[in-house]
N, C-alpha and C. Protein backbone atom coordinates (compact mmCIF):
# COMPACT_ATOMS: atom_id res chain seq x y z
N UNK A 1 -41.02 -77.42 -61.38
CA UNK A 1 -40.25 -78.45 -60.73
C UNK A 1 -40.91 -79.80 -60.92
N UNK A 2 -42.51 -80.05 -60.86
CA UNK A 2 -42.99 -81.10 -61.41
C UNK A 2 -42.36 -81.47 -62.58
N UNK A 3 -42.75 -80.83 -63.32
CA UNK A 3 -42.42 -81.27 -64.59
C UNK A 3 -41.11 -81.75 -64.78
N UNK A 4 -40.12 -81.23 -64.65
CA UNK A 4 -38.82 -81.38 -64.24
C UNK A 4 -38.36 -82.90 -63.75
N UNK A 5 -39.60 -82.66 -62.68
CA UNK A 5 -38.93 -84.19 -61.88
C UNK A 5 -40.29 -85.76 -62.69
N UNK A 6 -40.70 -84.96 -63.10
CA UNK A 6 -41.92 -86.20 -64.18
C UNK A 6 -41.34 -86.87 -65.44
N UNK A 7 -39.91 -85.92 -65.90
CA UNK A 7 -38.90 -85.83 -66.95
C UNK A 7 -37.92 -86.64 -66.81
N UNK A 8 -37.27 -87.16 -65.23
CA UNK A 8 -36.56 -87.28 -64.93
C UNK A 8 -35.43 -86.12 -64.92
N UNK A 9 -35.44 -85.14 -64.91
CA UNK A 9 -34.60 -84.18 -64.84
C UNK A 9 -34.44 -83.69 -63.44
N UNK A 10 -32.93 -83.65 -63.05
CA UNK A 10 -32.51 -83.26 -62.03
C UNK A 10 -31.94 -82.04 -62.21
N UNK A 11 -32.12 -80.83 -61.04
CA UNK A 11 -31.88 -80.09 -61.22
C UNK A 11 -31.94 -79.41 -59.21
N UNK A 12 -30.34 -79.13 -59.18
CA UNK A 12 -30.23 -79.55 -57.54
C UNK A 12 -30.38 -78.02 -56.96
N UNK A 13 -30.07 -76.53 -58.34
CA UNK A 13 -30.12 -75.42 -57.83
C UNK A 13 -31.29 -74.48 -58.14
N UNK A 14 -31.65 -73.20 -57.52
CA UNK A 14 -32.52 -72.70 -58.24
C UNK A 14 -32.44 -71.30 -57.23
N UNK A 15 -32.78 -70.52 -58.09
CA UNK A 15 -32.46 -68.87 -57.27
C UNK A 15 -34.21 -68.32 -56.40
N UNK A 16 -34.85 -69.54 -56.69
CA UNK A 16 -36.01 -68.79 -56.02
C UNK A 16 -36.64 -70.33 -55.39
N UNK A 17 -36.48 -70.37 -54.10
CA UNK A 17 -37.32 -71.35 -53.40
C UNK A 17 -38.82 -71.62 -53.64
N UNK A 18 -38.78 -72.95 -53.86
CA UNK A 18 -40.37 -73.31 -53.65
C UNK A 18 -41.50 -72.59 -52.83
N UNK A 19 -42.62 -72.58 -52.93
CA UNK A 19 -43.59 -71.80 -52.13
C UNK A 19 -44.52 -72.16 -50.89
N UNK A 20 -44.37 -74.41 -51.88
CA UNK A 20 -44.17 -74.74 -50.51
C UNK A 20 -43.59 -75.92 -51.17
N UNK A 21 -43.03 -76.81 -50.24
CA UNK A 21 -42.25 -78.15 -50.42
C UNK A 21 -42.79 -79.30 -51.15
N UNK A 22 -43.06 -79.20 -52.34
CA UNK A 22 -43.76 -80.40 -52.92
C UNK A 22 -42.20 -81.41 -53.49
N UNK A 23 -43.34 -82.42 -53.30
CA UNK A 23 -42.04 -83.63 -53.65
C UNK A 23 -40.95 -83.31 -54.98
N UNK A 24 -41.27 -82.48 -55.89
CA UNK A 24 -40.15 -82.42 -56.72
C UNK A 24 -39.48 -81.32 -56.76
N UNK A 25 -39.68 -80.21 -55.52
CA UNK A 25 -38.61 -79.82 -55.20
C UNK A 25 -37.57 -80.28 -54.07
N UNK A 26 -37.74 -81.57 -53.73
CA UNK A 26 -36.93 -82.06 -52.11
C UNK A 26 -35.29 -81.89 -53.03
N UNK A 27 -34.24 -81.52 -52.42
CA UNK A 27 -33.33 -81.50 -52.48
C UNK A 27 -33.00 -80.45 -53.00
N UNK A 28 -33.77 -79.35 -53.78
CA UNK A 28 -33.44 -78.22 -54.40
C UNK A 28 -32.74 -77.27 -53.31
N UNK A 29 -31.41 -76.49 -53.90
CA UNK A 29 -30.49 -75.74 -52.64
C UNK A 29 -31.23 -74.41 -53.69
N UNK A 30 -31.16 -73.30 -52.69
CA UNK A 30 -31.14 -71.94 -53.19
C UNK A 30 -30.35 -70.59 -51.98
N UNK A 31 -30.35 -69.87 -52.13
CA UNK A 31 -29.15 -68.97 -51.78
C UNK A 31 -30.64 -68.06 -51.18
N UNK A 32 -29.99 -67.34 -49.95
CA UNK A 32 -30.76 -66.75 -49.44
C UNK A 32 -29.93 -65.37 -48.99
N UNK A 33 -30.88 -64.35 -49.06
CA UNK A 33 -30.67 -62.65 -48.63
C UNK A 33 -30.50 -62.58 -47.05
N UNK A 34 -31.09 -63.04 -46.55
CA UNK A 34 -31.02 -63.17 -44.95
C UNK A 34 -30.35 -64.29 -44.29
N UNK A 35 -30.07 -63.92 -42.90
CA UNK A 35 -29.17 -64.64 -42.27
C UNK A 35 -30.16 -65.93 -41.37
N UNK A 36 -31.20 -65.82 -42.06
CA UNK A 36 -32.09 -67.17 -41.28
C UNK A 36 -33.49 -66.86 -42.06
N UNK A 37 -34.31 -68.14 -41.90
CA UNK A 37 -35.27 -68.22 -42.10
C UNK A 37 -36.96 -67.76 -41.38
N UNK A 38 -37.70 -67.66 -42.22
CA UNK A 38 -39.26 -67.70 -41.20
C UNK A 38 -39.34 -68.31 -39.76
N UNK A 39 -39.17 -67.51 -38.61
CA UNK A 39 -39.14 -68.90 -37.53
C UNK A 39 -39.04 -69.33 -37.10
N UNK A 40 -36.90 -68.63 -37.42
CA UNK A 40 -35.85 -68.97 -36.54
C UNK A 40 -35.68 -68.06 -34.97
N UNK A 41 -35.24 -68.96 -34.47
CA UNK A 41 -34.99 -68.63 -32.71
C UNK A 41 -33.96 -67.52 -32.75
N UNK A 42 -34.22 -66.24 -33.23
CA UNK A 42 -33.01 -65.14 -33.27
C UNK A 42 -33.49 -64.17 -32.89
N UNK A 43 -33.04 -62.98 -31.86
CA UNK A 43 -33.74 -62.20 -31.35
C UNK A 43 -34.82 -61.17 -32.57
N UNK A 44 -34.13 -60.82 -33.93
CA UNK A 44 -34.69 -60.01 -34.06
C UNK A 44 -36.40 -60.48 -35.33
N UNK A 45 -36.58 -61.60 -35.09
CA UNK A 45 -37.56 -62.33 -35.08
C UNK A 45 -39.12 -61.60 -34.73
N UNK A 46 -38.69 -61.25 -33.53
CA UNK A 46 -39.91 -60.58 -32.78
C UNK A 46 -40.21 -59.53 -33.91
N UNK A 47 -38.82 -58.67 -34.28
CA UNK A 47 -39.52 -57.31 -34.76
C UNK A 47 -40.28 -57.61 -35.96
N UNK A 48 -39.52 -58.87 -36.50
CA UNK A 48 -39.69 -59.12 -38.19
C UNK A 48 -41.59 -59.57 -37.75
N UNK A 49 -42.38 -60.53 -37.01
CA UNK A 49 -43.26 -60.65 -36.67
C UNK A 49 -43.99 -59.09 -35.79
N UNK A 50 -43.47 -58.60 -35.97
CA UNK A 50 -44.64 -57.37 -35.44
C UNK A 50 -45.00 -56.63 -36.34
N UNK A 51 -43.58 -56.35 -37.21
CA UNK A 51 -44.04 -56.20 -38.63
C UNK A 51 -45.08 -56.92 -39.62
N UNK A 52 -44.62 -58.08 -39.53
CA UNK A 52 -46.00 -59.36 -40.41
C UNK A 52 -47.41 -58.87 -39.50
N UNK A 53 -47.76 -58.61 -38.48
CA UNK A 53 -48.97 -57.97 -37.77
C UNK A 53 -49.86 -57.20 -38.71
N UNK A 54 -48.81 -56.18 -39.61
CA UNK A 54 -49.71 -55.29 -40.30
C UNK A 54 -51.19 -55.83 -40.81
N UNK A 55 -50.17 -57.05 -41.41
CA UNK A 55 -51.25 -57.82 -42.46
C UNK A 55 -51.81 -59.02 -42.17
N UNK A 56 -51.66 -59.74 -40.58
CA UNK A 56 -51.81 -60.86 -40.29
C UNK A 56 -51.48 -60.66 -38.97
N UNK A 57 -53.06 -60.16 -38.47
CA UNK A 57 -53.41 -59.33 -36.72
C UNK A 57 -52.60 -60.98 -35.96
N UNK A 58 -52.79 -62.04 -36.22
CA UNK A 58 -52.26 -62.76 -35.88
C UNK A 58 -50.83 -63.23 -35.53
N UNK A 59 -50.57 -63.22 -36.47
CA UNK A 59 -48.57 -62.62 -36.64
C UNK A 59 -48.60 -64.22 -36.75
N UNK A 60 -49.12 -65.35 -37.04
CA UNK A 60 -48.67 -66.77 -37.18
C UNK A 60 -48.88 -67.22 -38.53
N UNK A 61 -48.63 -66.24 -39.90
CA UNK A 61 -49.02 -66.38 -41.19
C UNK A 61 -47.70 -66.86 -41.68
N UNK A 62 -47.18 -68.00 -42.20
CA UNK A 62 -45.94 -68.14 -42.77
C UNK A 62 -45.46 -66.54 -43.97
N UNK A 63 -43.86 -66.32 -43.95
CA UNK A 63 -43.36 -65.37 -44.43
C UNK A 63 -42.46 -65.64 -45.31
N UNK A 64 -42.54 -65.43 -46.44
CA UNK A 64 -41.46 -66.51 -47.39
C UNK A 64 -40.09 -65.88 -47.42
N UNK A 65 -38.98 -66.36 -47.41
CA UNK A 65 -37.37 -65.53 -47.68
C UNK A 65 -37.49 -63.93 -48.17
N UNK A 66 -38.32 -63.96 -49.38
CA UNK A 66 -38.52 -62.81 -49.91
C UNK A 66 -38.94 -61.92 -48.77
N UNK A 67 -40.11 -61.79 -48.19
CA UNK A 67 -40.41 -61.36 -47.08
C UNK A 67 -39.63 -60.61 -46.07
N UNK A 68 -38.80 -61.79 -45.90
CA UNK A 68 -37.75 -61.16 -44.39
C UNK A 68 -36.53 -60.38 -45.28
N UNK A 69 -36.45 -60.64 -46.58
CA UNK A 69 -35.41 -60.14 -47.11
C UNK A 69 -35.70 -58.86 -47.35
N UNK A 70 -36.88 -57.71 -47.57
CA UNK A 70 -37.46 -56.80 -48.05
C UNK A 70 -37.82 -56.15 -46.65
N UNK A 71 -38.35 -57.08 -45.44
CA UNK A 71 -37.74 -56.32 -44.31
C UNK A 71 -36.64 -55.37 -44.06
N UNK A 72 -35.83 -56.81 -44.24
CA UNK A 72 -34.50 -56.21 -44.32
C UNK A 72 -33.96 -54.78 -44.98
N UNK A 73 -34.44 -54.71 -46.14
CA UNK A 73 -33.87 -53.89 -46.85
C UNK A 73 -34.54 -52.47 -46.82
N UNK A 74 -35.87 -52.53 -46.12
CA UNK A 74 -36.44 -51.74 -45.90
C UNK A 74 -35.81 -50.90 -44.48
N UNK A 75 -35.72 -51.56 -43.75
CA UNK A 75 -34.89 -51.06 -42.45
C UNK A 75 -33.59 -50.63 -42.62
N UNK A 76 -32.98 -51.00 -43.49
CA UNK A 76 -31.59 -50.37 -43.83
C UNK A 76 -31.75 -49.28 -44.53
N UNK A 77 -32.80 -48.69 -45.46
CA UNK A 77 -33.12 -47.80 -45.75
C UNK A 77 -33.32 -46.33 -45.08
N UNK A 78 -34.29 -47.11 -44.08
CA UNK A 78 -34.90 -46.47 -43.02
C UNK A 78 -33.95 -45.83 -42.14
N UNK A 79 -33.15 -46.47 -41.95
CA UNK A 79 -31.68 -45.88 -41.04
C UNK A 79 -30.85 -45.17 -42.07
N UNK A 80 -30.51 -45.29 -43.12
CA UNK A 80 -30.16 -44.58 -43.88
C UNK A 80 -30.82 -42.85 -44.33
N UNK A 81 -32.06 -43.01 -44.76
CA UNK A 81 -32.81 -41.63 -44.52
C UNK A 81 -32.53 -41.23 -43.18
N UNK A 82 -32.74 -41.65 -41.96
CA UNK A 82 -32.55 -40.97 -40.44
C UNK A 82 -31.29 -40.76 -40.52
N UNK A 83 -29.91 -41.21 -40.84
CA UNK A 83 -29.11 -40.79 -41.00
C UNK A 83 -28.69 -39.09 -41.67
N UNK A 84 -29.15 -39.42 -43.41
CA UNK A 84 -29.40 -38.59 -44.09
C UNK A 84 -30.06 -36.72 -43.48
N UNK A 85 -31.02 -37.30 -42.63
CA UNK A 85 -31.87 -36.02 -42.12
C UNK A 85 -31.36 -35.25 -41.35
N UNK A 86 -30.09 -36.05 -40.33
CA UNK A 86 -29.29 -35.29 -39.62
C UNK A 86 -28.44 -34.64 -39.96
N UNK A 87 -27.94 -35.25 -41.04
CA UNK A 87 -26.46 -34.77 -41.80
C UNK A 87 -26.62 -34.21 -42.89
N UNK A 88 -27.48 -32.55 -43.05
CA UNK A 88 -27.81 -32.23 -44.29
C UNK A 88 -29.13 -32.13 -45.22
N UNK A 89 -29.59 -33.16 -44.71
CA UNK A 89 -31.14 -33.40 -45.49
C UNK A 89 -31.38 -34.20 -45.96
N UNK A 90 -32.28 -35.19 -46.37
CA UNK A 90 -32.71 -36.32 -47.12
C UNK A 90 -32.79 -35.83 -49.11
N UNK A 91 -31.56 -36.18 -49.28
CA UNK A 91 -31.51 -36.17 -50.68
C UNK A 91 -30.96 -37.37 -51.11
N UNK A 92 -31.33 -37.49 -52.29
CA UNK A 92 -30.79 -38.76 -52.90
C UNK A 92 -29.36 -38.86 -52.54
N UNK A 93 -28.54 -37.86 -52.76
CA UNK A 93 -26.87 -38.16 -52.15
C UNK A 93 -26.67 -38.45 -51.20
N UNK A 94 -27.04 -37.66 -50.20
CA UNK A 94 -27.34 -37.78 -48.20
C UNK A 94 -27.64 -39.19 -48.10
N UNK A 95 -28.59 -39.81 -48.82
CA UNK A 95 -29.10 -41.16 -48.07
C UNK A 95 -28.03 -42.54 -48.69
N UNK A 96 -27.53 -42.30 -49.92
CA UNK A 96 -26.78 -42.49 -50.87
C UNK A 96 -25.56 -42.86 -50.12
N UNK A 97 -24.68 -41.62 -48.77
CA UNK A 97 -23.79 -41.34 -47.70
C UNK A 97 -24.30 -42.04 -46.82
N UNK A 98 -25.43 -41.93 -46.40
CA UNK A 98 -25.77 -42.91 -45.03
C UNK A 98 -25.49 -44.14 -44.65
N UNK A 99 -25.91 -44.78 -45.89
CA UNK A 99 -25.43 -46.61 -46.14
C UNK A 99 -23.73 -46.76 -46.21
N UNK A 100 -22.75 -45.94 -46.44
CA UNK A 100 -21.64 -45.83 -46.18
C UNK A 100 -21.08 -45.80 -44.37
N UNK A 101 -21.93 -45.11 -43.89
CA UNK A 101 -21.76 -44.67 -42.79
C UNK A 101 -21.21 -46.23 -41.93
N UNK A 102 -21.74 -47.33 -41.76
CA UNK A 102 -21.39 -48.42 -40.73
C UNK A 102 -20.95 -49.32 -41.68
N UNK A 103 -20.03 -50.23 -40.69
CA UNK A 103 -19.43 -51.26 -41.23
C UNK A 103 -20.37 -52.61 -40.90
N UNK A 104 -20.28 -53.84 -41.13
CA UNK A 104 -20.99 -55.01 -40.80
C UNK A 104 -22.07 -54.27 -40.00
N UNK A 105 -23.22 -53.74 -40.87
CA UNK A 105 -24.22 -53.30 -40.12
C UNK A 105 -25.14 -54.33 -39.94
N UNK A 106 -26.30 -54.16 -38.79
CA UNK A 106 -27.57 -54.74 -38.71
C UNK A 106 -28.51 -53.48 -38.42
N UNK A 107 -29.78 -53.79 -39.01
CA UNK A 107 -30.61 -52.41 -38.46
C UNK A 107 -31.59 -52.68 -37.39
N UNK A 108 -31.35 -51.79 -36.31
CA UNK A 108 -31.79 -52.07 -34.90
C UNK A 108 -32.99 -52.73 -34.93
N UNK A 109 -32.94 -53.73 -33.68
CA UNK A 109 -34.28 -54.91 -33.64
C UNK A 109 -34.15 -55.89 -34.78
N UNK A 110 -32.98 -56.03 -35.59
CA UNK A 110 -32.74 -57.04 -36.57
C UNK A 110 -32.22 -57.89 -36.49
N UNK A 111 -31.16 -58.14 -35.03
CA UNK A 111 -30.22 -58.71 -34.63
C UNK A 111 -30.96 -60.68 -35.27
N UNK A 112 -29.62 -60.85 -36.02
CA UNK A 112 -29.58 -62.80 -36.64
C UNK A 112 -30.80 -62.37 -37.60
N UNK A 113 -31.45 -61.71 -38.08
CA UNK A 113 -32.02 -62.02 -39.43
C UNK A 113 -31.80 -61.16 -40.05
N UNK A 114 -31.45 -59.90 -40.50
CA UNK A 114 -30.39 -59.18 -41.75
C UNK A 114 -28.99 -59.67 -41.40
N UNK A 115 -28.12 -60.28 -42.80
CA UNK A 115 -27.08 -60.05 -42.91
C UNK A 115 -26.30 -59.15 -42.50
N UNK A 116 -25.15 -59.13 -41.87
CA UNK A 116 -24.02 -58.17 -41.52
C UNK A 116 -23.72 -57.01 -42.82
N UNK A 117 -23.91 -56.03 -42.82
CA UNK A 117 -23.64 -55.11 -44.36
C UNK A 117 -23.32 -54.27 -44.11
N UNK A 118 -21.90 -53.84 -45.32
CA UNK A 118 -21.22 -52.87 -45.29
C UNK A 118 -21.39 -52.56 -47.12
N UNK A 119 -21.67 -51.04 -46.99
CA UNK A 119 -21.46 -50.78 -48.59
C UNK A 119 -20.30 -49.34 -48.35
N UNK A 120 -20.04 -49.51 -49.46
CA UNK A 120 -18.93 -48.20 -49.57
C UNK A 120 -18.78 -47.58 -51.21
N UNK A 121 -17.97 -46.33 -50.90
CA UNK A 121 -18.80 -45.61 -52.39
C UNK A 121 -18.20 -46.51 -53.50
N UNK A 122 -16.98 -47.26 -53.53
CA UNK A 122 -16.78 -48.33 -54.70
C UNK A 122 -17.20 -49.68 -54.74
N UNK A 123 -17.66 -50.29 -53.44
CA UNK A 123 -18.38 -51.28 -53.24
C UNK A 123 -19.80 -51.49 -52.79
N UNK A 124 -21.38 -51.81 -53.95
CA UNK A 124 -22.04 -51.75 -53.30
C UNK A 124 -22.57 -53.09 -52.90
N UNK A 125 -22.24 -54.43 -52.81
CA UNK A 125 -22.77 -55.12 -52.64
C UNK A 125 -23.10 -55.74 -51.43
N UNK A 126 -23.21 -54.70 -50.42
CA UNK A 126 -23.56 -55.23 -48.76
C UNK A 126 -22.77 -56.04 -48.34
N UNK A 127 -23.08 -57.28 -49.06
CA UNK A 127 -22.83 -58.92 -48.29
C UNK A 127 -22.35 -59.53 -48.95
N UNK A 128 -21.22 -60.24 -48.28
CA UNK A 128 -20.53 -61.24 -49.32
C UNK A 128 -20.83 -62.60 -48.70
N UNK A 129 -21.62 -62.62 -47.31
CA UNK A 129 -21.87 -64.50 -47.23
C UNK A 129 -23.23 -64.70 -47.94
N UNK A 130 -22.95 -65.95 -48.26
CA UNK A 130 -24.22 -66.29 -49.13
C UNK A 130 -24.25 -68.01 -48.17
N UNK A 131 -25.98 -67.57 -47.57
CA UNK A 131 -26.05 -69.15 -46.82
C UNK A 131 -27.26 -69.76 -47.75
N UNK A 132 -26.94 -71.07 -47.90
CA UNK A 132 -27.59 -72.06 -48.62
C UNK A 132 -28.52 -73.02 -47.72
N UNK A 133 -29.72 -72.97 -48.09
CA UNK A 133 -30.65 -73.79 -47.68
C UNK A 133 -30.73 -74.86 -48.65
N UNK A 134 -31.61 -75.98 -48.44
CA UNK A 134 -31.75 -77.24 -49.16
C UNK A 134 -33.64 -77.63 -48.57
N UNK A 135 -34.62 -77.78 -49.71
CA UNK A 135 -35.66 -77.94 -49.75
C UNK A 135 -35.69 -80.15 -49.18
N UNK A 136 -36.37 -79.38 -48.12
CA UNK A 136 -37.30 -81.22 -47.91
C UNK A 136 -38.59 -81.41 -47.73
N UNK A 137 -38.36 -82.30 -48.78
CA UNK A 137 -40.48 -81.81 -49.02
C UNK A 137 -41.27 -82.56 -48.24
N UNK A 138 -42.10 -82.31 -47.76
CA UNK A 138 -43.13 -83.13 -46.67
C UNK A 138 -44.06 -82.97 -47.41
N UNK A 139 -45.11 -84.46 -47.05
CA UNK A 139 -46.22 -84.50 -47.42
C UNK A 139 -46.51 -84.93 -48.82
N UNK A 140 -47.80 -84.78 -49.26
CA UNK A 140 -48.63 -84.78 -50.74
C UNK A 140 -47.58 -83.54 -51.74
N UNK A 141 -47.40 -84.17 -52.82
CA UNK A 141 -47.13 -82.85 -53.71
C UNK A 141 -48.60 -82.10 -54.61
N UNK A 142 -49.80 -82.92 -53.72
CA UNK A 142 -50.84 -82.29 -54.25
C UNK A 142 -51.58 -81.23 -53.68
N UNK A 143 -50.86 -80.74 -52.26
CA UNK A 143 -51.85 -79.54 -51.61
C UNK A 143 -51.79 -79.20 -52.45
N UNK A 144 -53.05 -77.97 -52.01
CA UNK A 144 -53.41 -76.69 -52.52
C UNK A 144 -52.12 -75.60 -52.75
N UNK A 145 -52.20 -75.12 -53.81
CA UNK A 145 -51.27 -73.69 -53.94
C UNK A 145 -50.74 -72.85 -53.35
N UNK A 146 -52.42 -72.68 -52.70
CA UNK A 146 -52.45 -71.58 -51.51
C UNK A 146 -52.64 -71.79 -50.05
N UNK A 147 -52.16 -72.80 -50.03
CA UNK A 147 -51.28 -73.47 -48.80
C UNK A 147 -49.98 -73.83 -48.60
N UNK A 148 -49.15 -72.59 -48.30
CA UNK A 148 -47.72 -72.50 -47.96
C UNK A 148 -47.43 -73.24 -46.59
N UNK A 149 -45.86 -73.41 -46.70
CA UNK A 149 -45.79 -74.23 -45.79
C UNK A 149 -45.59 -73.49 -44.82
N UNK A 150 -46.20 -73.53 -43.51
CA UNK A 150 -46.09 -72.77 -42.27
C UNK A 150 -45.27 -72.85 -40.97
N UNK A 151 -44.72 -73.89 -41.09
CA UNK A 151 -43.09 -73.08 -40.29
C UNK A 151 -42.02 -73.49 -41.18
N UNK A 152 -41.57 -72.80 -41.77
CA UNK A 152 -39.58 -73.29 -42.86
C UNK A 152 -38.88 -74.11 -42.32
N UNK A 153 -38.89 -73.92 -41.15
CA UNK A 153 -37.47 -74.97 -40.20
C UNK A 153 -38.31 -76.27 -40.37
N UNK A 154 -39.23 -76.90 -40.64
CA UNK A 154 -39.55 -77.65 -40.91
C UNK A 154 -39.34 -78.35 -42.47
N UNK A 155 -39.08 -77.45 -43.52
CA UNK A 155 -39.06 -77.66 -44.83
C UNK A 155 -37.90 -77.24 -45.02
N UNK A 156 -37.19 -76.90 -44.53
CA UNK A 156 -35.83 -75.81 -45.21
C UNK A 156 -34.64 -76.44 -44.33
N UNK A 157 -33.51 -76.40 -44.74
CA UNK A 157 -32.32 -77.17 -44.08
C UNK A 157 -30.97 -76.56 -44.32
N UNK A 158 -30.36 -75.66 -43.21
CA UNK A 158 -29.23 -74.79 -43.39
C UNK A 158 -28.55 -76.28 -44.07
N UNK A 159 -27.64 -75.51 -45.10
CA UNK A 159 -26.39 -76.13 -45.58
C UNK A 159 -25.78 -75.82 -45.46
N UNK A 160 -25.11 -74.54 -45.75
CA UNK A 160 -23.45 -73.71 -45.39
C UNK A 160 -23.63 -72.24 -45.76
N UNK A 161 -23.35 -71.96 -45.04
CA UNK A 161 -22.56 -70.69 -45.25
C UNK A 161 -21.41 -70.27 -46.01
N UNK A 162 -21.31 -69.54 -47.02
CA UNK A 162 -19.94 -68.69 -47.61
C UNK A 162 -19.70 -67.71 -47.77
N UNK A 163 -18.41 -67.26 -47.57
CA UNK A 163 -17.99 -65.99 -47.47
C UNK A 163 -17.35 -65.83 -48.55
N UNK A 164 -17.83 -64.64 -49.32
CA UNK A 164 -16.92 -64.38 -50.65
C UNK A 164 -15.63 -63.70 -50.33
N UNK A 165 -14.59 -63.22 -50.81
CA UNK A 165 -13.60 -62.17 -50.50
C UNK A 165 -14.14 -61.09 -51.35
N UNK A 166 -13.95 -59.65 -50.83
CA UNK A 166 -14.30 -58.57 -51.43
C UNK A 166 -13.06 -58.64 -52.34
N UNK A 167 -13.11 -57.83 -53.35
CA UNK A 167 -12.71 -57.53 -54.41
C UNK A 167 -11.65 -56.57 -54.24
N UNK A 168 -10.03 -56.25 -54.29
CA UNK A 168 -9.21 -55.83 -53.89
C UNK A 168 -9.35 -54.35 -54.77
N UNK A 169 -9.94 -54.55 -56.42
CA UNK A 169 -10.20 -53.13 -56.58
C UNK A 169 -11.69 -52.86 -56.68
């Protein structure tokens, strides 16, 4: 993105957010897996931070999108096998059936940070809103690397929300 913006080259989208907000990514939008950021005031926040505990006894370590998104997907899993175990056994098909099982799901203690998801055996793509953040960069674009930015709502800026239409076949 330096380089980019040293070029004069603008470039307003990008599928993977900065790591932390340096001046030539300010304005960059990117599309996010989850329904909020590192941080946000949503109940299921707590769980996503008790989880970050594993690795950060502290639980006040910034968590990047990726992060809460792999939460995410991990817990939908997770309910999916428990599903699976009741109904038959944990086999690749069983768990395969499980994720079918709910409509606009969340997986318990997730409530406002996984997306609403429904998959079905001809549709697997969970989620059709896609919410857009927009990068504002604070500060030096010379920190350190390995100094992420530590709260998002500070660097990150809902833009919109969209809802795709599912696909009629």
């Amino acid at each position: 993105m330096r380089r980019c913006s040293s070029l004069a080259m603008s470039g307003a989208w990008t599928r993977v957010p900065p790591r932390r907000p340096v001046k030539a990514a300010d304005g960059v939008v990117f599309p996010l897996r989850t329904s909020v950021i590192w941080g946000a005031d949503v109940p299921g926040m707590k769980t996503v931070v008790e989880i970050s505990k594993m690795s950060d006894r502290t639980g006040t370590g910034y968590r990047s999108v990726h992060y809460l998104a792999g939460a995410c997907s991990a817990l939908y899993l997770a309910e999916a096998i428990t599903w699976a175990a009741k109904n038959g056994g944990v086999t690749g098909a069983n768990v395969k059936s499980g994720f079918y099982q709910k409509k606009d799901w969340v997986p318990a203690g997730m409530e406002g940070v996984c997306s609403p998801s429904t998959w079905t055996p001809t549709d697997h793509r969970s989620t059709v809103r896609v919410d857009l953040y927009r990068v504002a960069a604070l500060g030096s674009s010379e920190a350190a690397l390995d100094k992420p930015i530590k709260n998002a709502a500070d660097a990150l800026e809902k833009v919109t929300s969209i809802d795709l239409p599912r696909r009629s076949d």
